[in-house]
N, C-alpha and C. Protein backbone atom coordinates (compact mmCIF):
# COMPACT_ATOMS: atom_id res chain seq x y z
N UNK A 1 89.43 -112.80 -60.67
CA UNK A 1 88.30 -112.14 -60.03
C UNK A 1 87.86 -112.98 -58.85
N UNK A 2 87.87 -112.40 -57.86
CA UNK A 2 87.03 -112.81 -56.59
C UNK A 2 86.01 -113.49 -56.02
N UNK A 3 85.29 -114.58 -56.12
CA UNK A 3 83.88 -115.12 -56.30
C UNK A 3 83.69 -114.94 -54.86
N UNK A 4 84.23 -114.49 -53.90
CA UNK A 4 83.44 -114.10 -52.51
C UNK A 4 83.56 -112.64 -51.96
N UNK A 5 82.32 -112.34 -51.62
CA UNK A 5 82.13 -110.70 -51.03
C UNK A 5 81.54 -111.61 -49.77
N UNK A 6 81.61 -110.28 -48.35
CA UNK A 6 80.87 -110.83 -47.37
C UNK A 6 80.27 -109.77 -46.80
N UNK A 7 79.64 -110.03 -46.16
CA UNK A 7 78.72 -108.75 -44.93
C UNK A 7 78.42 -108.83 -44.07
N UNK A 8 77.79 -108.20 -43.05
CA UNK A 8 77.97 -108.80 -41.29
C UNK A 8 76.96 -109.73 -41.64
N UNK A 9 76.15 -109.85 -42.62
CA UNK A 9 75.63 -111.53 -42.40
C UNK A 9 75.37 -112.17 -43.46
N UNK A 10 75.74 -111.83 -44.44
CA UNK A 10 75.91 -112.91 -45.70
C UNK A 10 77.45 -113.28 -46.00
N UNK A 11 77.34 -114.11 -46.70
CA UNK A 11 78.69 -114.77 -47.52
C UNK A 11 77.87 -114.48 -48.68
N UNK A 12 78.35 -114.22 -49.57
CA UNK A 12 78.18 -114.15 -51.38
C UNK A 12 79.48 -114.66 -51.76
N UNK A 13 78.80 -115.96 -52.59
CA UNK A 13 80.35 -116.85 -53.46
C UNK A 13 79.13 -117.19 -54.58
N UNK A 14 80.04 -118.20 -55.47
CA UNK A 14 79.94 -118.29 -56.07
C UNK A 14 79.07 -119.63 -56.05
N UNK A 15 78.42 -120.37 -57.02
CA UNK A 15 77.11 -121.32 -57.22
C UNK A 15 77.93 -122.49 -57.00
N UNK A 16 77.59 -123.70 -55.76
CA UNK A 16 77.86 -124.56 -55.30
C UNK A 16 76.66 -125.95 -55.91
N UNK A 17 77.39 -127.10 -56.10
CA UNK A 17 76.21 -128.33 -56.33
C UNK A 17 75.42 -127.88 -55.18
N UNK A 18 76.14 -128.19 -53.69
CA UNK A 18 75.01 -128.20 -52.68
C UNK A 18 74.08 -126.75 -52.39
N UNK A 19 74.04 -125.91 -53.37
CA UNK A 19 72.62 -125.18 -53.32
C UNK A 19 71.42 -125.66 -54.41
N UNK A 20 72.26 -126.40 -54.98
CA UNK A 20 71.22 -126.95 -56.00
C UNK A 20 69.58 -127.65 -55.60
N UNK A 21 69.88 -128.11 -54.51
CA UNK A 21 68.16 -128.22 -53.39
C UNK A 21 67.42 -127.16 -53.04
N UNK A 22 68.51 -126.34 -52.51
CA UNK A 22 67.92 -125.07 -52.49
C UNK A 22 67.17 -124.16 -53.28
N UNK A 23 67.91 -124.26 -54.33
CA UNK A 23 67.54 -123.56 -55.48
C UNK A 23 66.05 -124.19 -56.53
N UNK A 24 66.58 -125.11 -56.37
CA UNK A 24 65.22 -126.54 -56.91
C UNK A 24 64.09 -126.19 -56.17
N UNK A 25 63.61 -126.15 -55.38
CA UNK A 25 62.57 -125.34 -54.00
C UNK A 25 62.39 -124.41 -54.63
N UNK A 26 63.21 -123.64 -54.74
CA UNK A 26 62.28 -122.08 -55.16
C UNK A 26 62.07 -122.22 -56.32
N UNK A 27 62.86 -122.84 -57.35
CA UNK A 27 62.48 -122.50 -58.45
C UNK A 27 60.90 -123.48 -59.22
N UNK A 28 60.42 -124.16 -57.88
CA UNK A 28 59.65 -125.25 -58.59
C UNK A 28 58.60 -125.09 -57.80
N UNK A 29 58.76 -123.69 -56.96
CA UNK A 29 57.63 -123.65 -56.29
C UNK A 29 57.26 -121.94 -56.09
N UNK A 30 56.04 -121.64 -55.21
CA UNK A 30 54.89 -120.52 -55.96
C UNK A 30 56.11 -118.99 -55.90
N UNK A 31 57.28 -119.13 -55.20
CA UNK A 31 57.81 -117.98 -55.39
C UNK A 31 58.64 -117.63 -56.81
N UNK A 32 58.69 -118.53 -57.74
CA UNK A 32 59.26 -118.34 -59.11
C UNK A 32 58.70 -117.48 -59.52
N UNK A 33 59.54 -117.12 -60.48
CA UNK A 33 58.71 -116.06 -61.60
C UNK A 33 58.39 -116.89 -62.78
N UNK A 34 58.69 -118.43 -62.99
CA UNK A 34 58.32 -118.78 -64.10
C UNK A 34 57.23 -119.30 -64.41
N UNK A 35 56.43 -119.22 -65.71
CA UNK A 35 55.19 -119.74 -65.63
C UNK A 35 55.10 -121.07 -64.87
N UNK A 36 54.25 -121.36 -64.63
CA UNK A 36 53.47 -123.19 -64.19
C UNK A 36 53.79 -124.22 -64.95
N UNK A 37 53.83 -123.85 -66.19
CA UNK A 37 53.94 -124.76 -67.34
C UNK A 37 55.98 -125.30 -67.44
N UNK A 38 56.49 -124.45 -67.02
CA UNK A 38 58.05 -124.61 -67.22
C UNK A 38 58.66 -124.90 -65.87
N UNK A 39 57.44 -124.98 -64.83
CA UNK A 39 58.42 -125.55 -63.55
C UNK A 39 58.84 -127.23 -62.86
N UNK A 40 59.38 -127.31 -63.53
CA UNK A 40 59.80 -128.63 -63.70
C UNK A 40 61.61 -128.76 -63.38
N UNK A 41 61.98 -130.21 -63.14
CA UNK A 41 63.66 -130.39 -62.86
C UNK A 41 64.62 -129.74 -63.75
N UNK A 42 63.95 -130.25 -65.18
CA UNK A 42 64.69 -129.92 -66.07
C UNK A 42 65.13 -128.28 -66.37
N UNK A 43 64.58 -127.26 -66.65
CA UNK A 43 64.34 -126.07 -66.47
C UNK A 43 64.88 -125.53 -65.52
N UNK A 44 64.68 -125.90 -63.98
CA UNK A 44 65.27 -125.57 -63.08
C UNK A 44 66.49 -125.82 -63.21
N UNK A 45 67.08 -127.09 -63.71
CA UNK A 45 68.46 -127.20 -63.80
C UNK A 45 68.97 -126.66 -64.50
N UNK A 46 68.54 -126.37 -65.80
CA UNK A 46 69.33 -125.19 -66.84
C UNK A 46 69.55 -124.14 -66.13
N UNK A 47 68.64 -123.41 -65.64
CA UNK A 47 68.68 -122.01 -65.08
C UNK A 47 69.82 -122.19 -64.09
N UNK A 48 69.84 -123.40 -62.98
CA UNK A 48 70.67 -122.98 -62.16
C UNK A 48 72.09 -123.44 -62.88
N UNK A 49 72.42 -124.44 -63.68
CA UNK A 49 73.60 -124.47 -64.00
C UNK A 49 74.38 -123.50 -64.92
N UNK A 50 73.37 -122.28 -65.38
CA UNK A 50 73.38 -121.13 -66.33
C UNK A 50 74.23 -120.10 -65.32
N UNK A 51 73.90 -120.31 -63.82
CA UNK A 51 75.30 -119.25 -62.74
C UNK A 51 76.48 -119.59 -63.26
N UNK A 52 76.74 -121.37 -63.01
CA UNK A 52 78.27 -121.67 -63.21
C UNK A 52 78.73 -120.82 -64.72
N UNK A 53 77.89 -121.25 -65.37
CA UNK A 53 78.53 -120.50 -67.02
C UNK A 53 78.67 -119.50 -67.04
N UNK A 54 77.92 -118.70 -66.25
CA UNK A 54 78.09 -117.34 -66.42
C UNK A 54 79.00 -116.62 -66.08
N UNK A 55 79.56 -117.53 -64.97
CA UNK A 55 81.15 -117.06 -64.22
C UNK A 55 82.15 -117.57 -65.47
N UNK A 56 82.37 -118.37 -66.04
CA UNK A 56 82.52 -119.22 -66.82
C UNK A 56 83.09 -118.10 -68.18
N UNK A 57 81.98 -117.96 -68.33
CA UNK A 57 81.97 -116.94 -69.91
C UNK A 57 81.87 -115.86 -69.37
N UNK A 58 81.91 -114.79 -68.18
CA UNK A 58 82.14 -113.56 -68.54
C UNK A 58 83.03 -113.22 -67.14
N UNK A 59 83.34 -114.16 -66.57
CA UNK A 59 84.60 -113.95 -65.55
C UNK A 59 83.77 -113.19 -64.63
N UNK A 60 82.55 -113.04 -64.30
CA UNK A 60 81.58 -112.57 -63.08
C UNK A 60 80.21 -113.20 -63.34
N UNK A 61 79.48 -113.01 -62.03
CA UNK A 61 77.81 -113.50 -62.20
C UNK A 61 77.40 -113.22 -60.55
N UNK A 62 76.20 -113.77 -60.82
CA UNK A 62 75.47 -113.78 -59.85
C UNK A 62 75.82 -114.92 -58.73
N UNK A 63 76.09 -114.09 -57.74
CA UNK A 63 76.48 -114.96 -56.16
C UNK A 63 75.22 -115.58 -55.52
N UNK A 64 75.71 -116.58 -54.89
CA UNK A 64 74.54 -117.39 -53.74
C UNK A 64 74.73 -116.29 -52.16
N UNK A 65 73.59 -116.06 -52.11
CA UNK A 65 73.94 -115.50 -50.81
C UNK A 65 73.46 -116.47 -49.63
N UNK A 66 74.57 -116.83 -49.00
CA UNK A 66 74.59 -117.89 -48.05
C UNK A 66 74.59 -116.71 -46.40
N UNK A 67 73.90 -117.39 -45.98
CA UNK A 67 73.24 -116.87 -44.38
C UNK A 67 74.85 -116.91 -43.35
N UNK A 68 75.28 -116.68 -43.01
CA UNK A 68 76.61 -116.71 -42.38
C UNK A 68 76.48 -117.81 -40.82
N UNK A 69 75.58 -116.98 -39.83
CA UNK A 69 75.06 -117.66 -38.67
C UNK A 69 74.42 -119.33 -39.28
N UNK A 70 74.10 -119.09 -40.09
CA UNK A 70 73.90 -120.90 -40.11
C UNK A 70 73.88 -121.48 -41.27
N UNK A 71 74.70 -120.63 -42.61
CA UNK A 71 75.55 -121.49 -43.46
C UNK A 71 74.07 -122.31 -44.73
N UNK A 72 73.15 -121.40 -44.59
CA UNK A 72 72.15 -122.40 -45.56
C UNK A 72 72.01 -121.03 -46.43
N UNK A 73 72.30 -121.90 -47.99
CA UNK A 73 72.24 -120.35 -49.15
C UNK A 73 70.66 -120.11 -49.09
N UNK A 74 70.36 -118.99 -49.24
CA UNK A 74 69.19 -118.09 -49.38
C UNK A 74 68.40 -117.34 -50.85
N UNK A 75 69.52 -117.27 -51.68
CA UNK A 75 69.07 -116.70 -52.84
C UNK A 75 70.08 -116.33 -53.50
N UNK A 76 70.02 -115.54 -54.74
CA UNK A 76 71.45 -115.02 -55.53
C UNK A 76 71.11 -113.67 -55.42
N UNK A 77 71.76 -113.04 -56.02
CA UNK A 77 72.51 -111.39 -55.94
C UNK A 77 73.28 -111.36 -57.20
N UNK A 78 73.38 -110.78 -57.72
CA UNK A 78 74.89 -109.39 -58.57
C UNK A 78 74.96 -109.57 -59.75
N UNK A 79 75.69 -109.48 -60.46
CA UNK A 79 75.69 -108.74 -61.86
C UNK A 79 75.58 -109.90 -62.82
N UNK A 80 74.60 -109.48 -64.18
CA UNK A 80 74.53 -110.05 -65.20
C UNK A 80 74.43 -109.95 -66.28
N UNK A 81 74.90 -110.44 -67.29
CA UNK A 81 74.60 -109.90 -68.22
C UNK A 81 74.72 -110.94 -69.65
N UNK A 82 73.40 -111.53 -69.75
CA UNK A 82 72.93 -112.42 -70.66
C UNK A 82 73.21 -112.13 -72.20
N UNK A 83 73.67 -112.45 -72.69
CA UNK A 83 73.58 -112.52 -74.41
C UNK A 83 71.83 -111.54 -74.78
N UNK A 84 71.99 -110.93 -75.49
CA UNK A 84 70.95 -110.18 -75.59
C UNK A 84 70.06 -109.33 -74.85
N UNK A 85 70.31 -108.74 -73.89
CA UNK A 85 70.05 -107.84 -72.82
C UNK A 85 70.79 -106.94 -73.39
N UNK A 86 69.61 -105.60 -73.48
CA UNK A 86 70.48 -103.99 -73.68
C UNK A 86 71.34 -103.85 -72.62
N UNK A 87 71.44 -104.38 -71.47
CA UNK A 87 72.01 -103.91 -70.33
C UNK A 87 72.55 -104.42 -69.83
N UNK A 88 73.20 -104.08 -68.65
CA UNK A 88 73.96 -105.17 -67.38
C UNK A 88 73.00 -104.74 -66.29
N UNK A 89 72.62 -105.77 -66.09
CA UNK A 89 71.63 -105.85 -64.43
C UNK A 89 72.46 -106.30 -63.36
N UNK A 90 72.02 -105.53 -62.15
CA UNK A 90 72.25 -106.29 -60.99
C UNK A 90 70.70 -106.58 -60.43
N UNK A 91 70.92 -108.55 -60.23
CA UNK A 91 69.65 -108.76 -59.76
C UNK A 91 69.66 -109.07 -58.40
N UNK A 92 68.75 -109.44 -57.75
CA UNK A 92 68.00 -110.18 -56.28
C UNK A 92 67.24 -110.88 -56.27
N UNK A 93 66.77 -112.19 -55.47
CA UNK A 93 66.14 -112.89 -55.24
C UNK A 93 66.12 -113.52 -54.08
N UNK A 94 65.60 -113.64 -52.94
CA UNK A 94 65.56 -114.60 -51.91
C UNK A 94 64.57 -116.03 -52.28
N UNK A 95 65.42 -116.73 -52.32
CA UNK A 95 64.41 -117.85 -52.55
C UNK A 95 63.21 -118.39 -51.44
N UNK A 96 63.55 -118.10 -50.61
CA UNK A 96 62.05 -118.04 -49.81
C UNK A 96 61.87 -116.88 -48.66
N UNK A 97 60.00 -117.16 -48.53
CA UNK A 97 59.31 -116.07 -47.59
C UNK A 97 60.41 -115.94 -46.17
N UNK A 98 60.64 -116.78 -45.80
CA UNK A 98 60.69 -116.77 -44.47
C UNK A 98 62.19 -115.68 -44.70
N UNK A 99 62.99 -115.28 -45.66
CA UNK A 99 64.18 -114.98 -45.29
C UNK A 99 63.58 -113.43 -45.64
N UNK A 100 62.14 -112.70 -46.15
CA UNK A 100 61.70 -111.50 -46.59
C UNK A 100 61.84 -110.78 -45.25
N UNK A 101 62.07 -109.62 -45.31
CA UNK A 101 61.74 -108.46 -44.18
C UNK A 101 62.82 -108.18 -43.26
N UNK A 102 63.84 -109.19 -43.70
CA UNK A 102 65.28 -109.07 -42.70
C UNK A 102 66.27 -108.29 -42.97
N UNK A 103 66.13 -107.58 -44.01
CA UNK A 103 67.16 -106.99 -44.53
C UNK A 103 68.34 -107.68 -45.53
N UNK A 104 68.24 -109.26 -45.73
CA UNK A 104 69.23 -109.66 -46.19
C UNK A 104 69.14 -108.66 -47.78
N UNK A 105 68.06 -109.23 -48.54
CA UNK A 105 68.62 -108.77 -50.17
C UNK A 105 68.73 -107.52 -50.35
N UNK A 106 68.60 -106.18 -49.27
CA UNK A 106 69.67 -104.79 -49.37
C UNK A 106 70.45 -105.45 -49.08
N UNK A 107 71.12 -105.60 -48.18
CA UNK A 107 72.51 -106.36 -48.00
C UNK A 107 73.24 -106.84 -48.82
N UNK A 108 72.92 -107.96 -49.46
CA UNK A 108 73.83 -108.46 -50.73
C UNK A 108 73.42 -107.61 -51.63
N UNK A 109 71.96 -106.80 -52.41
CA UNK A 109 72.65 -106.21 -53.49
C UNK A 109 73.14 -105.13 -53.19
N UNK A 110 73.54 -104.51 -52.22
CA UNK A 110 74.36 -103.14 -51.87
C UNK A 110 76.11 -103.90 -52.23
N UNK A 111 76.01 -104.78 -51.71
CA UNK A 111 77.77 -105.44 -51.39
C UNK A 111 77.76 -106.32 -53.32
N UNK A 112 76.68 -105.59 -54.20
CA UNK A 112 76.88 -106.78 -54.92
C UNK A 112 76.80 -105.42 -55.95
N UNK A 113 76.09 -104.14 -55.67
CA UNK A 113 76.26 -103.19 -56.68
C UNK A 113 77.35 -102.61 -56.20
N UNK A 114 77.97 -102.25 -55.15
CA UNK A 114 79.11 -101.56 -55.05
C UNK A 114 80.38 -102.45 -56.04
N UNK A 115 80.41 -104.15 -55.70
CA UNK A 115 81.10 -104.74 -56.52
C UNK A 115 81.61 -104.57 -57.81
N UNK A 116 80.36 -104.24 -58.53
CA UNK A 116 80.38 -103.91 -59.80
C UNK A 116 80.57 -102.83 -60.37
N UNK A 117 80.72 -101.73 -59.45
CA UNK A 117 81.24 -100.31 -59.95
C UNK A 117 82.48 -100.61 -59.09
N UNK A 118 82.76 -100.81 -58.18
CA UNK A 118 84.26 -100.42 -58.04
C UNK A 118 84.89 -101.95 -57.94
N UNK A 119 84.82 -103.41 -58.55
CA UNK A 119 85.82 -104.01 -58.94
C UNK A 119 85.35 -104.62 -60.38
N UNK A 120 84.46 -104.16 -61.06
CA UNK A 120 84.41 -104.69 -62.43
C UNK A 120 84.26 -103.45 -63.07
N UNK A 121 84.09 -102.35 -62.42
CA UNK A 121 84.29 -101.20 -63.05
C UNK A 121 82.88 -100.27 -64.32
N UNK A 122 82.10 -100.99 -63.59
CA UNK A 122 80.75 -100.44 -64.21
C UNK A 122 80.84 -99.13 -63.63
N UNK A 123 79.87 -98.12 -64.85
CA UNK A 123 79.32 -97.04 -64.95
C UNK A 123 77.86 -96.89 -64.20
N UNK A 124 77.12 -97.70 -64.75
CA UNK A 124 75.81 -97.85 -64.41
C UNK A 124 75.48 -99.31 -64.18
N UNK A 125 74.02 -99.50 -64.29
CA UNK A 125 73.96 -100.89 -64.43
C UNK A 125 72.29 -100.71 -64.38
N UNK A 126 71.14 -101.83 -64.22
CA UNK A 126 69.76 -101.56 -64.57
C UNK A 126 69.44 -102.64 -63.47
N UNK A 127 67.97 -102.50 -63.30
CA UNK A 127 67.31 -103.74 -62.72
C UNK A 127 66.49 -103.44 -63.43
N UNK A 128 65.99 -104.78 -63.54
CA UNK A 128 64.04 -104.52 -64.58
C UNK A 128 63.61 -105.74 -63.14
N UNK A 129 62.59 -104.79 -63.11
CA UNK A 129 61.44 -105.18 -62.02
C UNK A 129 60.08 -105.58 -62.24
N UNK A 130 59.17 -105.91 -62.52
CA UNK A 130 57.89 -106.83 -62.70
C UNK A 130 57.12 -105.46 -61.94
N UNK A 131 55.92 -104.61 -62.26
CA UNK A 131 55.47 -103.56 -61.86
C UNK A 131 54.56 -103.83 -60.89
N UNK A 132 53.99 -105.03 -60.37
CA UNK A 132 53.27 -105.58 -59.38
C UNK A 132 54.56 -106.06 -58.32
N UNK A 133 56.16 -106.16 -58.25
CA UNK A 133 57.01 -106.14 -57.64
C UNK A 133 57.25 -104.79 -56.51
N UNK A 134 56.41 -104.16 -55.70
CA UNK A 134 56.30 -103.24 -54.75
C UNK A 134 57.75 -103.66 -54.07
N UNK A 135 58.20 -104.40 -53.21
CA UNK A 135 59.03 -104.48 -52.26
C UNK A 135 60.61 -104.37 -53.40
N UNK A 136 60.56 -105.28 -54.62
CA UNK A 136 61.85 -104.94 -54.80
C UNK A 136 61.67 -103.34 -56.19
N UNK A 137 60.91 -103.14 -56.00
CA UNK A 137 60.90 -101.66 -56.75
C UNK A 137 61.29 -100.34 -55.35
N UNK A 138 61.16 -101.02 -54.22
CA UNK A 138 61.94 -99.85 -52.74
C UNK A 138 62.87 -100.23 -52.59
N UNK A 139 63.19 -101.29 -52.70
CA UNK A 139 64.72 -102.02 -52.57
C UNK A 139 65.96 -101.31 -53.34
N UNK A 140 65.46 -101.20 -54.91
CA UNK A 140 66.17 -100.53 -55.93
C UNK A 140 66.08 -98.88 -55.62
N UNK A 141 64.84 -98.44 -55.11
CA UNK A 141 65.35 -97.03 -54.61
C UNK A 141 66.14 -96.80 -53.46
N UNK A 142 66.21 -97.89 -52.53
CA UNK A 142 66.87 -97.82 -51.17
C UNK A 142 68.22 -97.68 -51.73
N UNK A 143 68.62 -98.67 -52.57
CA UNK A 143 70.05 -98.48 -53.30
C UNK A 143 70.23 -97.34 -54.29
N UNK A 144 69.33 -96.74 -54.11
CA UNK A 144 69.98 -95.24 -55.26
C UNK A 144 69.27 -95.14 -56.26
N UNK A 145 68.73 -96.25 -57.02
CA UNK A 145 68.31 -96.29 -58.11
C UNK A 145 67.26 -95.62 -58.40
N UNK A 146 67.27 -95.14 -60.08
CA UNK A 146 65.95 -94.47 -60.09
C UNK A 146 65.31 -95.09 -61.19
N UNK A 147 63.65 -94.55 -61.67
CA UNK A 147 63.08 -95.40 -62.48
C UNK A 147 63.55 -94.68 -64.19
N UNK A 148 63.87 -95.38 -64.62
CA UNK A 148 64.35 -94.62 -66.13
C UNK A 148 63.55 -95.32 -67.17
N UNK A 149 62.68 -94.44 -67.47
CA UNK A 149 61.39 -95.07 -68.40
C UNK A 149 61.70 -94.94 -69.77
N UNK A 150 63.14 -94.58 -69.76
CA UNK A 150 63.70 -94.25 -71.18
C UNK A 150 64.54 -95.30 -71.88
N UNK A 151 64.83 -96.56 -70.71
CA UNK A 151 65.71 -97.69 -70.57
C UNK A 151 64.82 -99.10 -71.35
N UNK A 152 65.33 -99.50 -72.05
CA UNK A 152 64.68 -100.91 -72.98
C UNK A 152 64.90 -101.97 -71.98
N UNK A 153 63.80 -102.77 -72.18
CA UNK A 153 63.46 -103.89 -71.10
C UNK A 153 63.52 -105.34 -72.39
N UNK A 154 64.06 -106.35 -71.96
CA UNK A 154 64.53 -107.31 -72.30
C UNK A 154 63.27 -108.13 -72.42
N UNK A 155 62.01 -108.12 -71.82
CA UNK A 155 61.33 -108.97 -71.10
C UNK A 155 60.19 -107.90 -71.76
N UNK A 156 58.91 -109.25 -72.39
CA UNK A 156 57.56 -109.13 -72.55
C UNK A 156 56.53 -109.45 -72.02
N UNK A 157 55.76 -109.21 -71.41
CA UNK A 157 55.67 -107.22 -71.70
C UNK A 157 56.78 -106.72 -70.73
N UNK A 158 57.36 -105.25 -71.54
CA UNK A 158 58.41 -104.86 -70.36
C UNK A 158 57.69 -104.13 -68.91
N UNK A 159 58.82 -104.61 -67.96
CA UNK A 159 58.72 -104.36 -66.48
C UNK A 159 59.14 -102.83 -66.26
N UNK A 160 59.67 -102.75 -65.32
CA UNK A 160 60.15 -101.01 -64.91
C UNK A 160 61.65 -101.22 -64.82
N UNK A 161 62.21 -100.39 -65.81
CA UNK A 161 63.49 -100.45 -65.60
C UNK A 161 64.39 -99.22 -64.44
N UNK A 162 64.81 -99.87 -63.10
CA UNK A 162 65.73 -99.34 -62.43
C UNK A 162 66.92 -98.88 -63.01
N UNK A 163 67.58 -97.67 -62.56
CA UNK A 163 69.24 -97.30 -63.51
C UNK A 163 69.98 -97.07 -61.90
N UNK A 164 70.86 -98.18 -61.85
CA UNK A 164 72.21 -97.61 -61.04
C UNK A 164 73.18 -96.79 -61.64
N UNK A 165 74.03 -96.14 -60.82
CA UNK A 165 75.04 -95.27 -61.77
C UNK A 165 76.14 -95.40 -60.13
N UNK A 166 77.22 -95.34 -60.60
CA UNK A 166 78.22 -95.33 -59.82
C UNK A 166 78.40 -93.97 -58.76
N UNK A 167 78.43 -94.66 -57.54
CA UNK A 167 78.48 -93.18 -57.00
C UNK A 167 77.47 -92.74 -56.30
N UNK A 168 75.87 -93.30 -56.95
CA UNK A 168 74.68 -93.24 -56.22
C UNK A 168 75.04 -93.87 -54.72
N UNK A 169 73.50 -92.80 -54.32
CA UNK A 169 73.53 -93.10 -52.83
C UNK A 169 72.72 -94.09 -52.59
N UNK A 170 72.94 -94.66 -51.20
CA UNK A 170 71.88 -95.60 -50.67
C UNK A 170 71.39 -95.16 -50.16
N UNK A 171 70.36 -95.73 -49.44
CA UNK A 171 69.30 -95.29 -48.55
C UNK A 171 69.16 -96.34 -47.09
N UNK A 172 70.01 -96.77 -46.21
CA UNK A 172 69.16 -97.87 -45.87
C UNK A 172 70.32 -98.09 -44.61
């Protein structure tokens, strides 16, 4: 399997030591989703060394999406699917403000859900979104997705679960 997709301006590969600064930044600071109490080195390092495994143990995961014009990773993208999750998600994240409003994370998750229906061969796939998440709840409709309130959420209290399906349209 392939660990690089590209787009007229991302690279998506696979989790490098040297994003590990990168990633440490966001994850230890106000754009996390994790409580206050768990943002710390340690934590951060599980989570990020939890990409490599994931390629690891299921022969796909979530890509770094690296900026092309100047080569500094930005956030992850694409498919996952954790031990105990009803589902396979494709996720997004830009790890910081300054990279919001550019279009990058349509970008990688368009090049990161097409991935997964036509080279890993998904049917569907989910996002669960945080319901105070406005920008990536348009994001997931820009990509096709719709809200399926019929879909089990992994996460307490549950968020809004997005449904991709192969074949859906984009928007964008």
């Amino acid at each position: 399997m392939s660990g690089t997709l590209t787009t007229d301006r991302l690279v998506l590969r696979m989790p490098e030591e040297a994003d590990w600064p990168f990633y440490r930044a966001y994850r230890l600071g106000a754009r996390s989703t994790l409580p206050v109490e768990m943002r710390n080195d340690a934590v951060a390092r599980e989570h990020f060394d939890g990409f490599a495994a994931h390629w690891a143990w299921r022969g796909f995961g979530r890509f770094i999406m690296v900026d092309r014009a100047t080569g500094e990773p930005i956030g992850h993208v694409g498919p996952f699917e954790p031990e105990g999750h009803p589902e396979r998600e494709i996720t997004w994240t830009l790890w910081s403000a300054a990279h919001e409003g550019k279009g990058y994370a349509f970008e990688g998750a368009r090049a990161a859900r097409d991935h997964v229906f036509r080279d890993l061969g998904w049917t569907t796939a989910v996002s669960y979104i945080v319901p105070d998440n406005a920008r990536s709840q348009r994001l997931a409709e820009r990509l096709g997705a719709v809200l399926d309130r019929q879909a089990a959420s992994p996460y307490a209290p549950p968020g809004l679960v997005y449904r991709h399906v192969a074949g859906g349209a984009s928007h964008g």
